[in-house]
Protein backbone atom coordinates (compact mmCIF):
# COMPACT_ATOMS: atom_id res chain seq x y z
CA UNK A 1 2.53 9.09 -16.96
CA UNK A 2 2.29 5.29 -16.82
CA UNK A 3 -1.07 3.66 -15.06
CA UNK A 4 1.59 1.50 -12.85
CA UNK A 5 3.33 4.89 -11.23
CA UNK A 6 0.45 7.13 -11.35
CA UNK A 7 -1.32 4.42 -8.61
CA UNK A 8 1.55 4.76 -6.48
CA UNK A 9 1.71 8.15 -6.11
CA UNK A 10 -2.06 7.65 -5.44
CA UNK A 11 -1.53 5.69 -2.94
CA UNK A 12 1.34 7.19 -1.17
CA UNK A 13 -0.43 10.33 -1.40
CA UNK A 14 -3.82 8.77 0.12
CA UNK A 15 -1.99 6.95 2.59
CA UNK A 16 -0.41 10.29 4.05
CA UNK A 17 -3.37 12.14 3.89
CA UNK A 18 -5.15 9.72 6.32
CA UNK A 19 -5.93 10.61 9.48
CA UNK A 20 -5.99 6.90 10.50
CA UNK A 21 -2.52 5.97 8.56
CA UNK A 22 -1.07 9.41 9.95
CA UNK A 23 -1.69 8.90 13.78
CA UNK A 24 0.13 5.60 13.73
CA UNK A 25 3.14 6.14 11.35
CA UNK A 26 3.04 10.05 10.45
CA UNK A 27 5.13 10.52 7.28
CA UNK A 28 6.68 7.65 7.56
CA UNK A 29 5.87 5.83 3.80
CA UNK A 30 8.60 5.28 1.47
CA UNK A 31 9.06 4.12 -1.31
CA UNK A 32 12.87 2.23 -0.70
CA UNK A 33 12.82 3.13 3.21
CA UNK A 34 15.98 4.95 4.39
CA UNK A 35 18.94 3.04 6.19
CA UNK A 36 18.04 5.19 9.09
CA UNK A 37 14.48 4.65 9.32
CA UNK A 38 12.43 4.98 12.25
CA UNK A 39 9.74 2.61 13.27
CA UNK A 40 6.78 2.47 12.62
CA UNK A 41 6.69 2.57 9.02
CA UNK A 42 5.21 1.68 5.55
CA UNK A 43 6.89 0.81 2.34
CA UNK A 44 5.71 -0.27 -0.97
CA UNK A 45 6.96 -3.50 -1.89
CA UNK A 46 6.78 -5.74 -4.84
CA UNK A 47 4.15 -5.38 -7.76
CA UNK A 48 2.76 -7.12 -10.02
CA UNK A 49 1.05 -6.19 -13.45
CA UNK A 50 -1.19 -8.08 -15.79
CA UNK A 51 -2.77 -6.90 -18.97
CA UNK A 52 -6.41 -6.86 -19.05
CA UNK A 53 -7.04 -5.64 -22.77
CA UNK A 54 -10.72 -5.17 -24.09
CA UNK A 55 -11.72 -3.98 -27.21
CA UNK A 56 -10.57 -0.58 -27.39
CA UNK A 57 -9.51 -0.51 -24.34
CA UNK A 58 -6.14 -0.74 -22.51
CA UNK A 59 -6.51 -2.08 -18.91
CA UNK A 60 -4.48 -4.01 -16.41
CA UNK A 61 -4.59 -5.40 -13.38
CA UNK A 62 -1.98 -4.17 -10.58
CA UNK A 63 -1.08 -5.91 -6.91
CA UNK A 64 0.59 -3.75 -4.74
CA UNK A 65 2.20 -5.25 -1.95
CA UNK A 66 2.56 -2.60 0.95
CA UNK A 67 5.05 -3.64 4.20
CA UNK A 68 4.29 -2.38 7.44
CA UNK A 69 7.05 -2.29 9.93
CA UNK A 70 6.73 -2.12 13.96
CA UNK A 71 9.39 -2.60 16.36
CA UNK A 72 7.61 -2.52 19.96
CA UNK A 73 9.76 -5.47 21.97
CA UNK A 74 8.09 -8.18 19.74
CA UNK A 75 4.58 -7.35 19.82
CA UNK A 76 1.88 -7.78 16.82
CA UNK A 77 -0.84 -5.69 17.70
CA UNK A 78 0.55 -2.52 16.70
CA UNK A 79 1.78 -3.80 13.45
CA UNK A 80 -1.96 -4.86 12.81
CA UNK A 81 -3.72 -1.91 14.13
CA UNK A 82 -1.67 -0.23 10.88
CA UNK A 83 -2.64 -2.37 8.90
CA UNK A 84 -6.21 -2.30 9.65
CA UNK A 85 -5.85 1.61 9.10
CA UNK A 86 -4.23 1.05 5.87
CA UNK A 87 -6.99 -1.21 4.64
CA UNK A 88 -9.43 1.32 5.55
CA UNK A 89 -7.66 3.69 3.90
CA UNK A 90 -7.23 2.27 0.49
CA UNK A 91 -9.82 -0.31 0.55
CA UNK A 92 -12.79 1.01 -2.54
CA UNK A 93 -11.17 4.37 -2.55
CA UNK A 94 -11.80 6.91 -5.13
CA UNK A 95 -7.67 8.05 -5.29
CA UNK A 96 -9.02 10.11 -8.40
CA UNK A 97 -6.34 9.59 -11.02
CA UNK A 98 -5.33 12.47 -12.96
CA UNK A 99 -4.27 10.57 -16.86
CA UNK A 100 -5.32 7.50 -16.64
CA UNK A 101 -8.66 6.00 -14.57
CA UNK A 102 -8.77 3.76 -11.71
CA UNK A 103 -11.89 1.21 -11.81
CA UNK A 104 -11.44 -0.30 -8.69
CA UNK A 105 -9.24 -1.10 -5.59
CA UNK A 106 -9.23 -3.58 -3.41
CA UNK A 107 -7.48 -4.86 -0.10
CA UNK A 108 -7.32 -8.59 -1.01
CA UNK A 109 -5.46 -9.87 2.12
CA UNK A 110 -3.21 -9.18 5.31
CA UNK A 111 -0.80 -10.73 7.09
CA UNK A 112 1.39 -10.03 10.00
CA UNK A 113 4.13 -12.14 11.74
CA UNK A 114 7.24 -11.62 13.64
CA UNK A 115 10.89 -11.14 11.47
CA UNK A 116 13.68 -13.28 12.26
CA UNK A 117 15.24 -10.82 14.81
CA UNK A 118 12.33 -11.24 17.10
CA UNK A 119 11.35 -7.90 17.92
CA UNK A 120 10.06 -6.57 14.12
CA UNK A 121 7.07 -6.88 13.43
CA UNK A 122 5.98 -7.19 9.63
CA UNK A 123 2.69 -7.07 7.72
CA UNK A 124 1.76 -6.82 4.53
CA UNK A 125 -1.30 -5.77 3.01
CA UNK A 126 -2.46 -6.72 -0.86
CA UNK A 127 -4.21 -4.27 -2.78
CA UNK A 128 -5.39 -4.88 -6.16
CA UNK A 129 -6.32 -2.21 -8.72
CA UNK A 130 -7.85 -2.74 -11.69
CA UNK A 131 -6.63 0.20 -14.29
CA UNK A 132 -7.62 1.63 -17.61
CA UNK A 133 -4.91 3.67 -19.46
CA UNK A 134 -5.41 6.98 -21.33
């Protein structure tokens, strides 16, 4: 299994199984949300992926960017409350990787702000991994 999909299930898996995550959006993380989708919600957006070779040894460096989605008449706070959550959730976690070996993750930033329609609220959250591949 590649390092880059073997994080995301980590994640999506860690990110259910949170007590914190799962009292504010329940099951509600998707990878390519539905058309019907209910708010509020996560889903995993863009990612990046850098090699970070050492002798021997076959790392890299993955940014995951993870959406957050509220839709409560045009209000932040909730949006930021899950993010908060999911930076405590992810934030130096051990997500135990199975084939390859996770070194570190980080939340590197958050940001919230209101969607052109005026009542969605969207933040994102940065988390940076740093990998090594079996």
């Amino acid at each position: 299994m590649s390092a880059s999909v073997e994080l995301q299930t980590a994640i999506y898996n860690a990110l259910l199984a949170d007590a914190g995550v799962a009292a504010l959006v329940g099951d509600r993380v998707y990878d390519g949300a539905p058309s019907n989708r209910e708010y509020p919600c996560i889903t995993f957006g863009p990612m990046d992926s850098v090699p970070d070779d050492m002798e021997c040894i076959t790392a890299s460096s993955e940014t995951v960017q993870l959406d957050i989605w509220s839709r409560e008449q045009g209000r932040l706070r909730p949006c930021k409350e899950i993010c908060s959550a999911v930076k405590k959730a992810l934030h130096d976690a051990d997500l135990g990787l199975t084939v390859n070996a996770l070194v570190q993750i980080r939340t590197e930033g958050m940001r919230v702000f209101l969607d052109a329609d005026g009542r969605t609220a969207h933040g994102v959250v940065t988390v940076m991994a740093e990998l090594e591949e079996a």
